[in-house]
C-alpha atoms as a PDB file:
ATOM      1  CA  UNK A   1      -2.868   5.277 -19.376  1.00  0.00           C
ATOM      2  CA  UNK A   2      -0.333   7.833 -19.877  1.00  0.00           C
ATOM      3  CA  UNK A   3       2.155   9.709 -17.238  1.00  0.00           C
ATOM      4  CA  UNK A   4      -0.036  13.017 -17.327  1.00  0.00           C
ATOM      5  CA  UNK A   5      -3.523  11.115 -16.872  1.00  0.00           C
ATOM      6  CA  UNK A   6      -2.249   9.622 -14.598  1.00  0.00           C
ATOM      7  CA  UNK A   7      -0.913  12.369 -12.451  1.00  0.00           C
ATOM      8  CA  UNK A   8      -4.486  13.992 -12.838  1.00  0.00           C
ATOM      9  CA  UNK A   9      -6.286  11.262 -11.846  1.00  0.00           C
ATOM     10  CA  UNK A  10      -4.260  10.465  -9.323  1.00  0.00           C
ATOM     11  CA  UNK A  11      -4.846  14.743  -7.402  1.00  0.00           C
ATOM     12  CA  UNK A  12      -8.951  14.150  -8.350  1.00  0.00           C
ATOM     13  CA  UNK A  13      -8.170  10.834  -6.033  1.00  0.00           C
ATOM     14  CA  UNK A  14      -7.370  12.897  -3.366  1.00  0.00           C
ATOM     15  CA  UNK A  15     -10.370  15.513  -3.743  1.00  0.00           C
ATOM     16  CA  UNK A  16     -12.500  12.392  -4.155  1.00  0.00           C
ATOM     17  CA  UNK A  17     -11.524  10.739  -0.830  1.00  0.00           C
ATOM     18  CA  UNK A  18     -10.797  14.336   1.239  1.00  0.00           C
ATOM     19  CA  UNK A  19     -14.537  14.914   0.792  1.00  0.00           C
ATOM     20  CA  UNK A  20     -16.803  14.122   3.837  1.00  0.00           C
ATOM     21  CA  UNK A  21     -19.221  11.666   3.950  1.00  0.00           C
ATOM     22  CA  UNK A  22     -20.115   8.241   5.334  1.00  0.00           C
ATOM     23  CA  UNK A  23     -16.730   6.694   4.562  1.00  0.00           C
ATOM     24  CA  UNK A  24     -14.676   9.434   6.199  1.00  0.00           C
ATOM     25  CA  UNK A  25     -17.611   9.161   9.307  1.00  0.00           C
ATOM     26  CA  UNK A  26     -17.207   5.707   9.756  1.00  0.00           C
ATOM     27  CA  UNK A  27     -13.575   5.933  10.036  1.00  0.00           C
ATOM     28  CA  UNK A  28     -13.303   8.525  12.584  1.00  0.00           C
ATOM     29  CA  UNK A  29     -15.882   6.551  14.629  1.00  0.00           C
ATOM     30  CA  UNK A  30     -14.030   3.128  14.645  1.00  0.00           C
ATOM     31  CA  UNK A  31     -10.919   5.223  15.416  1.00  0.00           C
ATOM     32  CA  UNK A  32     -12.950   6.740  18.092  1.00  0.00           C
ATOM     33  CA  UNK A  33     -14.218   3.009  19.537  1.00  0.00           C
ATOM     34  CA  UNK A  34     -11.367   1.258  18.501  1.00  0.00           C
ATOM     35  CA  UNK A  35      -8.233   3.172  17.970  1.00  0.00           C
ATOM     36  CA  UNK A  36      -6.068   3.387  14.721  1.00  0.00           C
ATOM     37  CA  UNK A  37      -4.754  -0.359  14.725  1.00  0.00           C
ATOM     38  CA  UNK A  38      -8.138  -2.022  14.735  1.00  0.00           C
ATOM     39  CA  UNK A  39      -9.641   0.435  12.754  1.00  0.00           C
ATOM     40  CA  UNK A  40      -7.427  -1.173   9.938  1.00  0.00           C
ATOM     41  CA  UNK A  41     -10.044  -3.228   9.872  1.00  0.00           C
ATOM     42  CA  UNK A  42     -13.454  -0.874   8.927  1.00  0.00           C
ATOM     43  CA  UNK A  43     -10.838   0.597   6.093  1.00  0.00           C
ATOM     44  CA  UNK A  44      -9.829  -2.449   4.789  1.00  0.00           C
ATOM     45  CA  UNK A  45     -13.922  -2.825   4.323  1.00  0.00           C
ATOM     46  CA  UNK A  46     -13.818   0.779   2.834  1.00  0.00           C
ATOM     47  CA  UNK A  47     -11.516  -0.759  -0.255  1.00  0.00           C
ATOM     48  CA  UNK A  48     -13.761  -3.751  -0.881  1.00  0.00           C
ATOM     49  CA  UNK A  49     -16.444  -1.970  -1.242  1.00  0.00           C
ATOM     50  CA  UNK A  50     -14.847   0.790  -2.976  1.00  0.00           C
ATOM     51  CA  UNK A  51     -13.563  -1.847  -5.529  1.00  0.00           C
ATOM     52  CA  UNK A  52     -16.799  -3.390  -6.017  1.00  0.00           C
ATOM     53  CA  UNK A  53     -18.087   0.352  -6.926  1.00  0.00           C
ATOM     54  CA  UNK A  54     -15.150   0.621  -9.210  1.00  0.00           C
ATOM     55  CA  UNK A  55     -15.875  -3.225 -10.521  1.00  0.00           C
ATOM     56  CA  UNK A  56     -19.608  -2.084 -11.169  1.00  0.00           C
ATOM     57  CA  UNK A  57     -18.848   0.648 -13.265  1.00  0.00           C
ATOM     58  CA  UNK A  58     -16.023  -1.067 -15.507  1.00  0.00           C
ATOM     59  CA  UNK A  59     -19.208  -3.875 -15.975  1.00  0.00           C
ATOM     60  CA  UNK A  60     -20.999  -1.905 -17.394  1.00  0.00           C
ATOM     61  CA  UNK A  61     -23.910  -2.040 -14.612  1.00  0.00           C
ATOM     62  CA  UNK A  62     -23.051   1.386 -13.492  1.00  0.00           C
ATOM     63  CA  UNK A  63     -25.087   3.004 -16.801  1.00  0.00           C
ATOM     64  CA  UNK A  64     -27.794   0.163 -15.788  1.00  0.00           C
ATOM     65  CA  UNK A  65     -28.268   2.054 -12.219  1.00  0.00           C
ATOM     66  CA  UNK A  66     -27.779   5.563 -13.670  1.00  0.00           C
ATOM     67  CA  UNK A  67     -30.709   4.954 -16.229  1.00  0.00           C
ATOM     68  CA  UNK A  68     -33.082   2.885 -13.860  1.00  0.00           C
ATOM     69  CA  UNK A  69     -34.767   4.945 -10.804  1.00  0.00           C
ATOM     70  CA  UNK A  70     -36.061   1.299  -9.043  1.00  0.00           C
ATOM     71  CA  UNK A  71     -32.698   0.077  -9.067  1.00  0.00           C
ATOM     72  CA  UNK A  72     -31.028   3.069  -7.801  1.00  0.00           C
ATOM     73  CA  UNK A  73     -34.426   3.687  -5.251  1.00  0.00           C
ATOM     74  CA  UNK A  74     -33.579   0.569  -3.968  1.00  0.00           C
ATOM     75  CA  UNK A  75     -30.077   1.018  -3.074  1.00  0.00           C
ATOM     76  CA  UNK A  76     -30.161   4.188  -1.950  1.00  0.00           C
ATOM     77  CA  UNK A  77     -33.020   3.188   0.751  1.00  0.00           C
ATOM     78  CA  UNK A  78     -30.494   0.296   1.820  1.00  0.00           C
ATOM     79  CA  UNK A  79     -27.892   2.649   2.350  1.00  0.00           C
ATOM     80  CA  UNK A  80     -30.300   5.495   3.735  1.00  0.00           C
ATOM     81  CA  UNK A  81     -31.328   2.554   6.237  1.00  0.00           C
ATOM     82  CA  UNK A  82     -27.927   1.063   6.954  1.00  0.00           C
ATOM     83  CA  UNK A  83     -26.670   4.897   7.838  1.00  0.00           C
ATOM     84  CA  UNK A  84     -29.698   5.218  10.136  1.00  0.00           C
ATOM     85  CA  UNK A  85     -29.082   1.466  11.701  1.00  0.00           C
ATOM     86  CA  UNK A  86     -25.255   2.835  12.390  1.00  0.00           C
ATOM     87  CA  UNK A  87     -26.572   6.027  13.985  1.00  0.00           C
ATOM     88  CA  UNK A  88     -28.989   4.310  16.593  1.00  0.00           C
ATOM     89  CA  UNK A  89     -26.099   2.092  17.644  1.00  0.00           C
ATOM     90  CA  UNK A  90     -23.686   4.788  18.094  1.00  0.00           C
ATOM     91  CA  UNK A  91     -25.989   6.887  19.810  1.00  0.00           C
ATOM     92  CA  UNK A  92     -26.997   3.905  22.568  1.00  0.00           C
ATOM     93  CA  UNK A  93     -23.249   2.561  22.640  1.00  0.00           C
ATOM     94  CA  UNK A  94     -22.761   2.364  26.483  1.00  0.00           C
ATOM     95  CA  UNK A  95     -20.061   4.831  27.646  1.00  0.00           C
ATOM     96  CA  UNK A  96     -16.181   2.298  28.621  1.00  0.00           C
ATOM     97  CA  UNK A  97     -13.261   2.627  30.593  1.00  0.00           C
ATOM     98  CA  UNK A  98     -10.779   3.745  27.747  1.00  0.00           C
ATOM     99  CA  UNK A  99      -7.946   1.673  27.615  1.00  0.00           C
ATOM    100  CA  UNK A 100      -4.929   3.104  25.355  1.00  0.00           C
ATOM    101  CA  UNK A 101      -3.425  -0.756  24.341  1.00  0.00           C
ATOM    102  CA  UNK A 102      -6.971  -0.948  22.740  1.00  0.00           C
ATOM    103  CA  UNK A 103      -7.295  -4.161  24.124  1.00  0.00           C
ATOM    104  CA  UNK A 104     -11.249  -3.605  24.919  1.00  0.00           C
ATOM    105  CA  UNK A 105     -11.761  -3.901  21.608  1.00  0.00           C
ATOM    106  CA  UNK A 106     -15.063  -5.641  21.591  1.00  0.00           C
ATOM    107  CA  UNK A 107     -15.965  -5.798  18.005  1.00  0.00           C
ATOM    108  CA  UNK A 108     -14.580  -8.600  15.726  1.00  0.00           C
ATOM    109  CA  UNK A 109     -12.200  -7.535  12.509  1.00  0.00           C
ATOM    110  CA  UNK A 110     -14.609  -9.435  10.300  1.00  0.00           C
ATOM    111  CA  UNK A 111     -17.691  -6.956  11.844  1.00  0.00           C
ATOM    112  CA  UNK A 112     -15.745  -4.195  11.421  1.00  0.00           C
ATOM    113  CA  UNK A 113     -14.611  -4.571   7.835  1.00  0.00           C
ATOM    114  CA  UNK A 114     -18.548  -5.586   7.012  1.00  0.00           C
ATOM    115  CA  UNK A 115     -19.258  -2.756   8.216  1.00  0.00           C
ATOM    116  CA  UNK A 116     -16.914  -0.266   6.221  1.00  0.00           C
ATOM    117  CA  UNK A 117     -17.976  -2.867   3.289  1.00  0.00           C
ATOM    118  CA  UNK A 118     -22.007  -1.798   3.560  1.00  0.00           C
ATOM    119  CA  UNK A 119     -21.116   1.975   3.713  1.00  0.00           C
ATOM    120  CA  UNK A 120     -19.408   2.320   0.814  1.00  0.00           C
ATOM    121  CA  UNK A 121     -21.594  -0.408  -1.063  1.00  0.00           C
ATOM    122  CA  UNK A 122     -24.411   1.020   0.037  1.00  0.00           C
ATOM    123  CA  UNK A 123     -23.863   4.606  -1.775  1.00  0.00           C
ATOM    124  CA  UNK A 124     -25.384   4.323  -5.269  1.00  0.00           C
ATOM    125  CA  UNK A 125     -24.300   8.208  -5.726  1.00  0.00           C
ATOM    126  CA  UNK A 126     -20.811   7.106  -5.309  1.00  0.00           C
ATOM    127  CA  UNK A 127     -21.296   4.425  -8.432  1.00  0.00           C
ATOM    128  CA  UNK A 128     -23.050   6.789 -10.467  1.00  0.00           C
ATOM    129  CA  UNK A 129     -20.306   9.669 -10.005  1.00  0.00           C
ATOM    130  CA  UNK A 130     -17.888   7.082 -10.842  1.00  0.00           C
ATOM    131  CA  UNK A 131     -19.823   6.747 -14.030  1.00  0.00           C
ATOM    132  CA  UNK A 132     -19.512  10.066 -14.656  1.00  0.00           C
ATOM    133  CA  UNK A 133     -15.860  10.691 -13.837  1.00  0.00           C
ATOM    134  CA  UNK A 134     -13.652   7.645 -14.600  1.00  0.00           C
ATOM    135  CA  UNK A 135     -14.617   7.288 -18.515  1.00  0.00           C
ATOM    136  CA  UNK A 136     -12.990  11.218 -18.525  1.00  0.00           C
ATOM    137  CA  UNK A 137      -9.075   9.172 -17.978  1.00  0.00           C
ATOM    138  CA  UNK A 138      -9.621   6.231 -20.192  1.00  0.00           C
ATOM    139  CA  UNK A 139      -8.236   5.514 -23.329  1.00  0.00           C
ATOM    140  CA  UNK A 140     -11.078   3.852 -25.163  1.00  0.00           C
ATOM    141  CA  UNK A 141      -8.384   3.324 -28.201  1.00  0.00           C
ATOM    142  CA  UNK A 142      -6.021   0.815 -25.314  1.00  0.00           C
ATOM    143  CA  UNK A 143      -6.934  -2.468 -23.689  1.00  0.00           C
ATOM    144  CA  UNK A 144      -9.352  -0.854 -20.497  1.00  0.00           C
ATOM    145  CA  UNK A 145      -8.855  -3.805 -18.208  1.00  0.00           C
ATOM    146  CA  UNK A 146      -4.945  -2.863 -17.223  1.00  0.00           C
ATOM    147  CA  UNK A 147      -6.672   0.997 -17.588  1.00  0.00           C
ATOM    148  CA  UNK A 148      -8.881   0.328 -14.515  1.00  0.00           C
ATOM    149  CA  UNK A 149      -6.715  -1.980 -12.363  1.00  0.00           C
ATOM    150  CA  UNK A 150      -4.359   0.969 -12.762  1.00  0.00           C
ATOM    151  CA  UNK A 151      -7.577   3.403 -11.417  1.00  0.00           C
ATOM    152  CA  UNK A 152      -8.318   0.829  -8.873  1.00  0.00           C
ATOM    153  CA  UNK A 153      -5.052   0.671  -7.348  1.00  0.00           C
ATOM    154  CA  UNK A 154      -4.628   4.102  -7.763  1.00  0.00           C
ATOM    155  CA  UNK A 155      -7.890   5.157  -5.597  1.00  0.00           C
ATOM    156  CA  UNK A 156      -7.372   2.788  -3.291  1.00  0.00           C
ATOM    157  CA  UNK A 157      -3.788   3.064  -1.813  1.00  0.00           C
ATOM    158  CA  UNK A 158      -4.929   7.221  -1.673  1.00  0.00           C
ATOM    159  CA  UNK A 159      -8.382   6.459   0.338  1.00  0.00           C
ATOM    160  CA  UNK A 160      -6.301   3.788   2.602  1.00  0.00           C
ATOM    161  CA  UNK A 161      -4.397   6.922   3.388  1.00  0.00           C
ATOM    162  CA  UNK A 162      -7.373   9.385   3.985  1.00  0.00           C
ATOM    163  CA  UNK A 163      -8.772   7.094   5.895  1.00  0.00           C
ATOM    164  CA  UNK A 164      -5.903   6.206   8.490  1.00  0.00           C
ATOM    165  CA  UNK A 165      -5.636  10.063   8.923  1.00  0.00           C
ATOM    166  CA  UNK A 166      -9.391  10.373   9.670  1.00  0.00           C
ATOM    167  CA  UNK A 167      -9.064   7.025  12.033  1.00  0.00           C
ATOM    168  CA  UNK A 168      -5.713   7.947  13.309  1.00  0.00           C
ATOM    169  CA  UNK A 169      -6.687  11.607  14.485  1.00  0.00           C
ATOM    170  CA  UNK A 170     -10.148  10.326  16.015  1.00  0.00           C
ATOM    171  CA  UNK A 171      -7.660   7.479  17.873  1.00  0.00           C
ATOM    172  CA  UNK A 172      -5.704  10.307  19.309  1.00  0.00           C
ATOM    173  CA  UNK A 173      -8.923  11.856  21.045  1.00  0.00           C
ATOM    174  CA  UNK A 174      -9.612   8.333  22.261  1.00  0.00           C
ATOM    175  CA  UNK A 175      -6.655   9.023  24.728  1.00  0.00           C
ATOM    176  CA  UNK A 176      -8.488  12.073  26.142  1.00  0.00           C
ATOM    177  CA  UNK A 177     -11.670  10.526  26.626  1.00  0.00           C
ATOM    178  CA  UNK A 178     -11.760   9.086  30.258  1.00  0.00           C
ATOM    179  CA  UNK A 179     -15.144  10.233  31.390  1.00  0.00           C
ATOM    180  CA  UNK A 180     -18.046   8.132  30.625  1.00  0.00           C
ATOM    181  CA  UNK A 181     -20.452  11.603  29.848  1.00  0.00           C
ATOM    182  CA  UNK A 182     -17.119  12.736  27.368  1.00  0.00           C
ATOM    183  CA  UNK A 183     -17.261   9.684  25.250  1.00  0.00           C
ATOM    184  CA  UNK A 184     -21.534   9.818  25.638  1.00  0.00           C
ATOM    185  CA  UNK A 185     -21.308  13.476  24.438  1.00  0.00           C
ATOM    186  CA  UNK A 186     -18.698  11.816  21.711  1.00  0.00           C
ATOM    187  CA  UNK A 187     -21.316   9.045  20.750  1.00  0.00           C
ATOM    188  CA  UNK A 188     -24.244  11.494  20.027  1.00  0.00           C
ATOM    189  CA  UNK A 189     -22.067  13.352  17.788  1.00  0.00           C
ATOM    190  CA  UNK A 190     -21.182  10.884  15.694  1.00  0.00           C
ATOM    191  CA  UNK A 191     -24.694   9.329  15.787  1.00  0.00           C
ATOM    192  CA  UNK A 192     -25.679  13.184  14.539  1.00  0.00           C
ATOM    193  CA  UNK A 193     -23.414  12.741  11.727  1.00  0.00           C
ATOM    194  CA  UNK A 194     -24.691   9.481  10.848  1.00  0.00           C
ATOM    195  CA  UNK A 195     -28.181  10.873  10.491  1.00  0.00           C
ATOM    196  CA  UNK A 196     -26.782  13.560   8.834  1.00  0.00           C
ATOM    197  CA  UNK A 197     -25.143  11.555   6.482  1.00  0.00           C
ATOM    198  CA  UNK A 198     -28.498   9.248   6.000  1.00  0.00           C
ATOM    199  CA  UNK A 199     -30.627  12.578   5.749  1.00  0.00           C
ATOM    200  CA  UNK A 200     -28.192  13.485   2.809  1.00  0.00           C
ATOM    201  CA  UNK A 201     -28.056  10.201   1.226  1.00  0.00           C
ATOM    202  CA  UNK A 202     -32.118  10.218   1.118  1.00  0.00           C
ATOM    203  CA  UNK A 203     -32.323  13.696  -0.556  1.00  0.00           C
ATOM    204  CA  UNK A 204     -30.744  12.613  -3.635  1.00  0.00           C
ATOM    205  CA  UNK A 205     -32.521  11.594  -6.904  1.00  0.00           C
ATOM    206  CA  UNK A 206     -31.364  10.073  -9.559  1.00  0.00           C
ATOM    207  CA  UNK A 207     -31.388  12.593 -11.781  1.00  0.00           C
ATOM    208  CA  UNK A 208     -29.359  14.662  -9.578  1.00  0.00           C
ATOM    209  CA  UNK A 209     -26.463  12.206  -9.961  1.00  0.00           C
END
């Protein structure tokens, strides 16, 4: 991969990460529960299951979901479901004393980074548009294994960053939520946007992708 398709693919890394969605949602609600250091853990989740996107479409099955509407129906409804499940629970999460040392941390890493694992596995669109869009910076002429470690690396490390700022900025509004109604009112947003996000996620066809 050369300097200048690099540097290209590289600024569509940002665009692709920058954009809402689940990912982003997740993030700002485990820096919102959690704060930024534990929240490490839902966007270390995030990456795995953005590499196993990124793994999917370098195998080859990416054109396999693209082309097949039952196995891109059923992955979709998984995530459409997931999304919902992650909604319910943030709507009934039960309003805490908000401790700034984060030490009331009740979910364990491992949960947490499952959890930012199913959202972004979960997202056939995400695979599919990755189909679409990484073939544009590959050199089909050069060895495409060192080609998409290079891509996976290169998404990575910029969604890592994305992602502390969403978790980091939702942290800082953990500090101003003392009030059990303020972080109830805080919980039904976020469950909102998890709907939202399912909502979205179930209005897309394959042929849209």
């Amino acid at each position: 991969m050369s300097w200048h398709v690099w540097l290209a693919f590289f600024g569509a890394s940002w665009v692709i990460s920058l954009s809402p969605g689940a990912g982003a949602i997740a993030s700002m609600s485990s820096g919102l529960a959690y704060g930024l250091r534990r929240g490490y853990w839902n966007i270390f989740g995030l990456q795995l299951g953005l590499l196993l996107q990124i793994g999917i479409v370098a195998a080859g099955v990416g054109a396999i979901l693209a082309s097949s509407t039952v196995a891109f129906s059923l992955i979709k409804w998984f995530g459409v479901a997931y999304l919902v499940y992650l909604g319910i629970r943030q709507w009934r999460s039960t309003p805490t004393e908000v401790e700034t040392d984060e030490a009331t941390a009740s979910s364990s890493g491992p949960m947490m980074m499952l959890r930012g694992f199913l959202v972004n596995a979960s997202n056939p669109k995400a695979v599919v548009f990755m189909l679409a869009v990484l073939p544009q910076f590959l050199d089909p002429s050069a060895p495409l294994l060192p080609q998409y470690l290079i891509i996976a690396a290169t998404m990575c490390a910029v969604d890592v960053i994305v992602m502390t700022g969403y978790t980091g900025l939702a942290a800082r509004v953990l500090t101003l939520m003392r009030s059990p109604e303020q972080q109830r009112t805080t919980n039904r947003v976020f469950a909102g946007l998890f709907f939202g996000a399912a909502g979205f996620l179930s209005s897309i066809g394959r042929a849209a992708a």
